[in-house]
C-alpha atoms as a PDB file:
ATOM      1  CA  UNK A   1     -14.003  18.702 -28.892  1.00  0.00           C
ATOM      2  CA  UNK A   2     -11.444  16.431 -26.802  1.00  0.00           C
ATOM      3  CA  UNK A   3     -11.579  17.525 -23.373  1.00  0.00           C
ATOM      4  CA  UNK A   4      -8.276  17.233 -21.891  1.00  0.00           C
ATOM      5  CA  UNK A   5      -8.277  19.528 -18.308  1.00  0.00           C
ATOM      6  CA  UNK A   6     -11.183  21.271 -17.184  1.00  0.00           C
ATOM      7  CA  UNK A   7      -9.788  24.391 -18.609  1.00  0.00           C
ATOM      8  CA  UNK A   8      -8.033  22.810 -22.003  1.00  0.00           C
ATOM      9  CA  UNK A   9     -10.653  21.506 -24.763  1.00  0.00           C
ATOM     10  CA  UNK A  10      -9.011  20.938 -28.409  1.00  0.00           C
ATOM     11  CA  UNK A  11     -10.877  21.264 -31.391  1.00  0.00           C
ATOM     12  CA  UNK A  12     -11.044  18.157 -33.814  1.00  0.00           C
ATOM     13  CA  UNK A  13     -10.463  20.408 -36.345  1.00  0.00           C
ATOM     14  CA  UNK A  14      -6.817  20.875 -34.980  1.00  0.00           C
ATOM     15  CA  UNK A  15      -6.231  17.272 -35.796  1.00  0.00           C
ATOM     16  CA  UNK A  16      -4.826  15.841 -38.882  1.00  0.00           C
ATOM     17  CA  UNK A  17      -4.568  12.028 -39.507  1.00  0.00           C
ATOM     18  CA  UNK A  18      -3.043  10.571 -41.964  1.00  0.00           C
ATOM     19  CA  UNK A  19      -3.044   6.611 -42.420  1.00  0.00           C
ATOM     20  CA  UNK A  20      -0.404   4.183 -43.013  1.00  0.00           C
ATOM     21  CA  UNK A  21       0.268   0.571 -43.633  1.00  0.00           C
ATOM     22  CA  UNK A  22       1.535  -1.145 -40.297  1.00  0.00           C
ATOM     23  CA  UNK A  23       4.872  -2.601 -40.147  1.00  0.00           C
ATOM     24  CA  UNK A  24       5.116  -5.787 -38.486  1.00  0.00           C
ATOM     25  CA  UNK A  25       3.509  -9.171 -38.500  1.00  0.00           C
ATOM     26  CA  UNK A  26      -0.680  -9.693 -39.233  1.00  0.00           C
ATOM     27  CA  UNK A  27      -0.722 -11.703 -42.461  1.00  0.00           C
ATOM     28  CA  UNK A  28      -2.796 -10.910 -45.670  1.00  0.00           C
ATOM     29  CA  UNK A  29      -4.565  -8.192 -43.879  1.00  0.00           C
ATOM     30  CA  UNK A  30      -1.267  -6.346 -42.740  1.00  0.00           C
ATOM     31  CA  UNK A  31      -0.638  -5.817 -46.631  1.00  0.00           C
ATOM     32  CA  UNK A  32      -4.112  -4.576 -47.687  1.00  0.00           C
ATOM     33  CA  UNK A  33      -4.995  -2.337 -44.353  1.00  0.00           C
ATOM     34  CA  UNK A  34      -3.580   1.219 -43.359  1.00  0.00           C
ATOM     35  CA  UNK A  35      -4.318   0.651 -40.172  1.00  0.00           C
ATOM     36  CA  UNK A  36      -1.312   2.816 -38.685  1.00  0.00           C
ATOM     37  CA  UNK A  37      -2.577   5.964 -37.782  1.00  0.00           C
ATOM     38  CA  UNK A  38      -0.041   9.600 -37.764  1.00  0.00           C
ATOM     39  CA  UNK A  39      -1.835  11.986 -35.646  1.00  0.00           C
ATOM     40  CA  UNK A  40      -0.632  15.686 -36.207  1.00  0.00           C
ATOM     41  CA  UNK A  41      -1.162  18.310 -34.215  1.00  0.00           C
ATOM     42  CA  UNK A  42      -0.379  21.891 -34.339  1.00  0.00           C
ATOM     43  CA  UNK A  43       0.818  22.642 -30.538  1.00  0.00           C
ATOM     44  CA  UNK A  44       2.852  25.426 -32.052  1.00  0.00           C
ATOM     45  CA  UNK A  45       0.036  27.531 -32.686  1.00  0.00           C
ATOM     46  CA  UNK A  46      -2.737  26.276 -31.194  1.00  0.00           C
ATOM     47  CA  UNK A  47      -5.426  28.690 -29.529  1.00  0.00           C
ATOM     48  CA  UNK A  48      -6.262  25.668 -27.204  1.00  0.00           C
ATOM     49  CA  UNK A  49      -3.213  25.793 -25.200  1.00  0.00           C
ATOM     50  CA  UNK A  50      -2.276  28.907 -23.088  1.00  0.00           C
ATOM     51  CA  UNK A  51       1.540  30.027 -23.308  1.00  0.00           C
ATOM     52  CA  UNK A  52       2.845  27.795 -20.792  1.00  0.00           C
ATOM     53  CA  UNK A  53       1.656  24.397 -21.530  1.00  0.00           C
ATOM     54  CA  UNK A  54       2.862  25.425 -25.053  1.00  0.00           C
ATOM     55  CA  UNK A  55       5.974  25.653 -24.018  1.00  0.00           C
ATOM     56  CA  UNK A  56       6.123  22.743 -21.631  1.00  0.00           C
ATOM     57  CA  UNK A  57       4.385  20.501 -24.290  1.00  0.00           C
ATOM     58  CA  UNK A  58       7.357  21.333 -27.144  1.00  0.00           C
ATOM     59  CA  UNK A  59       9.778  20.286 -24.544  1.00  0.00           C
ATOM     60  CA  UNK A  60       7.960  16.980 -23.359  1.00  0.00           C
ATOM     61  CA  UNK A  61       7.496  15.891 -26.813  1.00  0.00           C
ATOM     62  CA  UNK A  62      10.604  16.395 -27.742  1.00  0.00           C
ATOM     63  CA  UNK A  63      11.357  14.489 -31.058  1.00  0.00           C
ATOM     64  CA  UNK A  64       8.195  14.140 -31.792  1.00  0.00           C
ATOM     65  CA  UNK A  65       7.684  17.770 -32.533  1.00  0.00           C
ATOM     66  CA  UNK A  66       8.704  19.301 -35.761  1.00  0.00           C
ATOM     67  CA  UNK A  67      10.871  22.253 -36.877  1.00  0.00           C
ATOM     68  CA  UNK A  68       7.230  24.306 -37.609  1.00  0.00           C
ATOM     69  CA  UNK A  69       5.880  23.034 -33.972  1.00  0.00           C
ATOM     70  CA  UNK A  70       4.337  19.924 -35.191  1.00  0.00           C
ATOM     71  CA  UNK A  71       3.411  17.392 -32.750  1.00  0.00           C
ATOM     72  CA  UNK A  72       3.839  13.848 -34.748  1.00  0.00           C
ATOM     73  CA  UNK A  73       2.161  11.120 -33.110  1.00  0.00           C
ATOM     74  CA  UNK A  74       2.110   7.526 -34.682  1.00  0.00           C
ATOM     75  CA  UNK A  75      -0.037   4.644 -33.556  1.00  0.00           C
ATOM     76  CA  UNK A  76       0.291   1.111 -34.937  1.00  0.00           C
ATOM     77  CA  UNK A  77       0.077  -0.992 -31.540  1.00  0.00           C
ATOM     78  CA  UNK A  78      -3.531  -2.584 -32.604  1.00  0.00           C
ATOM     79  CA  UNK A  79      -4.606  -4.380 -35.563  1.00  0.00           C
ATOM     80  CA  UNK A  80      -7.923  -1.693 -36.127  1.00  0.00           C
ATOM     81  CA  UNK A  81      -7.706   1.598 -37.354  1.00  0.00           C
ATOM     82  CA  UNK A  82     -10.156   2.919 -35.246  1.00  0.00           C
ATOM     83  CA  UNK A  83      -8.574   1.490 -32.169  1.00  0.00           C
ATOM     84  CA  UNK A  84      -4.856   2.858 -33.112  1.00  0.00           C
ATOM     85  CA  UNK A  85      -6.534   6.507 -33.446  1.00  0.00           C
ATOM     86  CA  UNK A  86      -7.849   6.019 -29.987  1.00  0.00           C
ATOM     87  CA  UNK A  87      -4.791   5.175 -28.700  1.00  0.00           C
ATOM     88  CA  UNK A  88      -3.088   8.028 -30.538  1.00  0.00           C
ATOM     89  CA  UNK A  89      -5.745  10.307 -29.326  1.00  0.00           C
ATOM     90  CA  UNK A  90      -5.195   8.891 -25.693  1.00  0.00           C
ATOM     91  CA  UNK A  91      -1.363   9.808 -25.812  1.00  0.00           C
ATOM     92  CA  UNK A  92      -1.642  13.448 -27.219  1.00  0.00           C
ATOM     93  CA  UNK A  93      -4.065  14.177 -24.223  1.00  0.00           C
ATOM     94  CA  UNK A  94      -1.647  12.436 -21.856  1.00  0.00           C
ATOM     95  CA  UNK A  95       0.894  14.139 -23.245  1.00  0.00           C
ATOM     96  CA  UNK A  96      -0.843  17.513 -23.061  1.00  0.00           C
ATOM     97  CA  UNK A  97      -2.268  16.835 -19.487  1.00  0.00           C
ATOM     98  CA  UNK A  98       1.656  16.045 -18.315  1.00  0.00           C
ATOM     99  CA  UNK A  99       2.570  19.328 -19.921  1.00  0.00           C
ATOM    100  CA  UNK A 100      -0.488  21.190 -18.186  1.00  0.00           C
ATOM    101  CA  UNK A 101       1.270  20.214 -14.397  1.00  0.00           C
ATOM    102  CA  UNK A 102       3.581  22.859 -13.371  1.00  0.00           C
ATOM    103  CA  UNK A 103       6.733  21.957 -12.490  1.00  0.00           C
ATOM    104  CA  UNK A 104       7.464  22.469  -8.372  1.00  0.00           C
ATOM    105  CA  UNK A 105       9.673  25.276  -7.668  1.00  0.00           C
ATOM    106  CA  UNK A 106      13.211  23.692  -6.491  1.00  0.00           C
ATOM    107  CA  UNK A 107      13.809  25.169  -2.882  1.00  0.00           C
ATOM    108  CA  UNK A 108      17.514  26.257  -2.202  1.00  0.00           C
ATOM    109  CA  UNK A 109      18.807  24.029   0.901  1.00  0.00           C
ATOM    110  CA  UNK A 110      22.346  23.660   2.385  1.00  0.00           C
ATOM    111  CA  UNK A 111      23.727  20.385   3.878  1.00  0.00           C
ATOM    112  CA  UNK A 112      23.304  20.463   7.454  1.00  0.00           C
ATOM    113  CA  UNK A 113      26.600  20.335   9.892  1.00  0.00           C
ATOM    114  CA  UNK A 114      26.060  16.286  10.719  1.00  0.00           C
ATOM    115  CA  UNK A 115      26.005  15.474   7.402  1.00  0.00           C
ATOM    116  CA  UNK A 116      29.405  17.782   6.187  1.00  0.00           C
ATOM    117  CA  UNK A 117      30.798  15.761   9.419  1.00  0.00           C
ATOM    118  CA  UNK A 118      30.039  12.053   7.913  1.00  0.00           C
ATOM    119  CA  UNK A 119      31.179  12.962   4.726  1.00  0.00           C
ATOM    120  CA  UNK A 120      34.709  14.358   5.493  1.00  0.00           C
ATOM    121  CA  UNK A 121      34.648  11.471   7.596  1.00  0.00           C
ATOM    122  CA  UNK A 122      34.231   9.071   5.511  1.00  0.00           C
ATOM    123  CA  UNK A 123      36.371  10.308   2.984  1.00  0.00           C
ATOM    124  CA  UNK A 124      39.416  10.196   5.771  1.00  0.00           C
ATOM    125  CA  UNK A 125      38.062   6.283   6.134  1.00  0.00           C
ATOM    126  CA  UNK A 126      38.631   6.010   2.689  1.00  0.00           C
ATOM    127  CA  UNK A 127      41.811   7.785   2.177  1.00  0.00           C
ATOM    128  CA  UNK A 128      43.235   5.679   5.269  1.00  0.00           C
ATOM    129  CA  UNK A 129      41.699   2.698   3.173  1.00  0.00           C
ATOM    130  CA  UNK A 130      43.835   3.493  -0.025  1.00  0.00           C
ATOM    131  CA  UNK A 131      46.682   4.468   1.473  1.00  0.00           C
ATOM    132  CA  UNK A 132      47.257   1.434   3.323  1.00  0.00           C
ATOM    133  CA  UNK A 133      47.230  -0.619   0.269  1.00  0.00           C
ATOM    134  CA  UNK A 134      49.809   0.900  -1.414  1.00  0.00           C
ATOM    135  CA  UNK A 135      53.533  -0.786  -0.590  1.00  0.00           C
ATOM    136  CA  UNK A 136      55.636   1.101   1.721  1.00  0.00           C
ATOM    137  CA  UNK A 137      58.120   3.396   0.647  1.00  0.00           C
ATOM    138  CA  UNK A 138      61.745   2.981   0.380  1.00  0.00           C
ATOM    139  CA  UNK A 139      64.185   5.534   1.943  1.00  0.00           C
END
């Protein structure tokens, strides 16, 4: 079990890796290893996460998600396997704990009558402004 919020624990079985050959520099080793790691994750349908954070976690993700509501994460920032699926690991919780936060209702507000004042204001400065750089006209 990874234990992402005190009320959100996903199973390992949920998880899929699959492992890759890292693109990049690193030598001999670079073209022998799979040390890139794809970490797959069904947020779709997962019974881990309630409705919400579902919902919230397809639209973080964004890209990253499939058609089917397959979270794609790939890891191929270290040199070890084991530390890239650690780091993959890290993001999907991060990922899933950012989705977990709901978002702050937006409050309605109106401008207040000092700040209407300033801005007509200053656009009347700024009319002035362009006006007066224009050549006079002829009669």
């Amino acid at each position: 079990m990874i234990k992402i919020t005190r009320t959100i624990a996903i199973d390992e079985n949920e998880l899929e890796e699959r492992f890759f050959r890292s693109s990049g520099p690193g030598g001999q080793h670079a073209n022998r290893a799979a040390t890139a790691v794809q970490l797959r994750f069904d947020a779709a349908h997962s019974p881990a996460l309630p409705d919400d954070v579902r919902w919230r976690l397809i639209d973080l993700a964004g890209t990253q998600v499939t058609d089917e509501g397959m979270l794609v994460i790939e890891a191929q920032r270290f040199r070890s396997q084991r530390r890239n699926r650690r780091d993959a690991r890290r993001r999907l919780a991060a990922l899933i704990r950012q989705a977990a936060k709901k978002p702050k209702q937006r409050r309605k507000t109106k401008p207040t009558r000092a700040s209407k004042e300033r801005r007509l204001r200053d656009k009347r400065r700024r009319s002035e402004k362009k006006r007066l750089r224009k050549p006079p006209r002829k009669w």
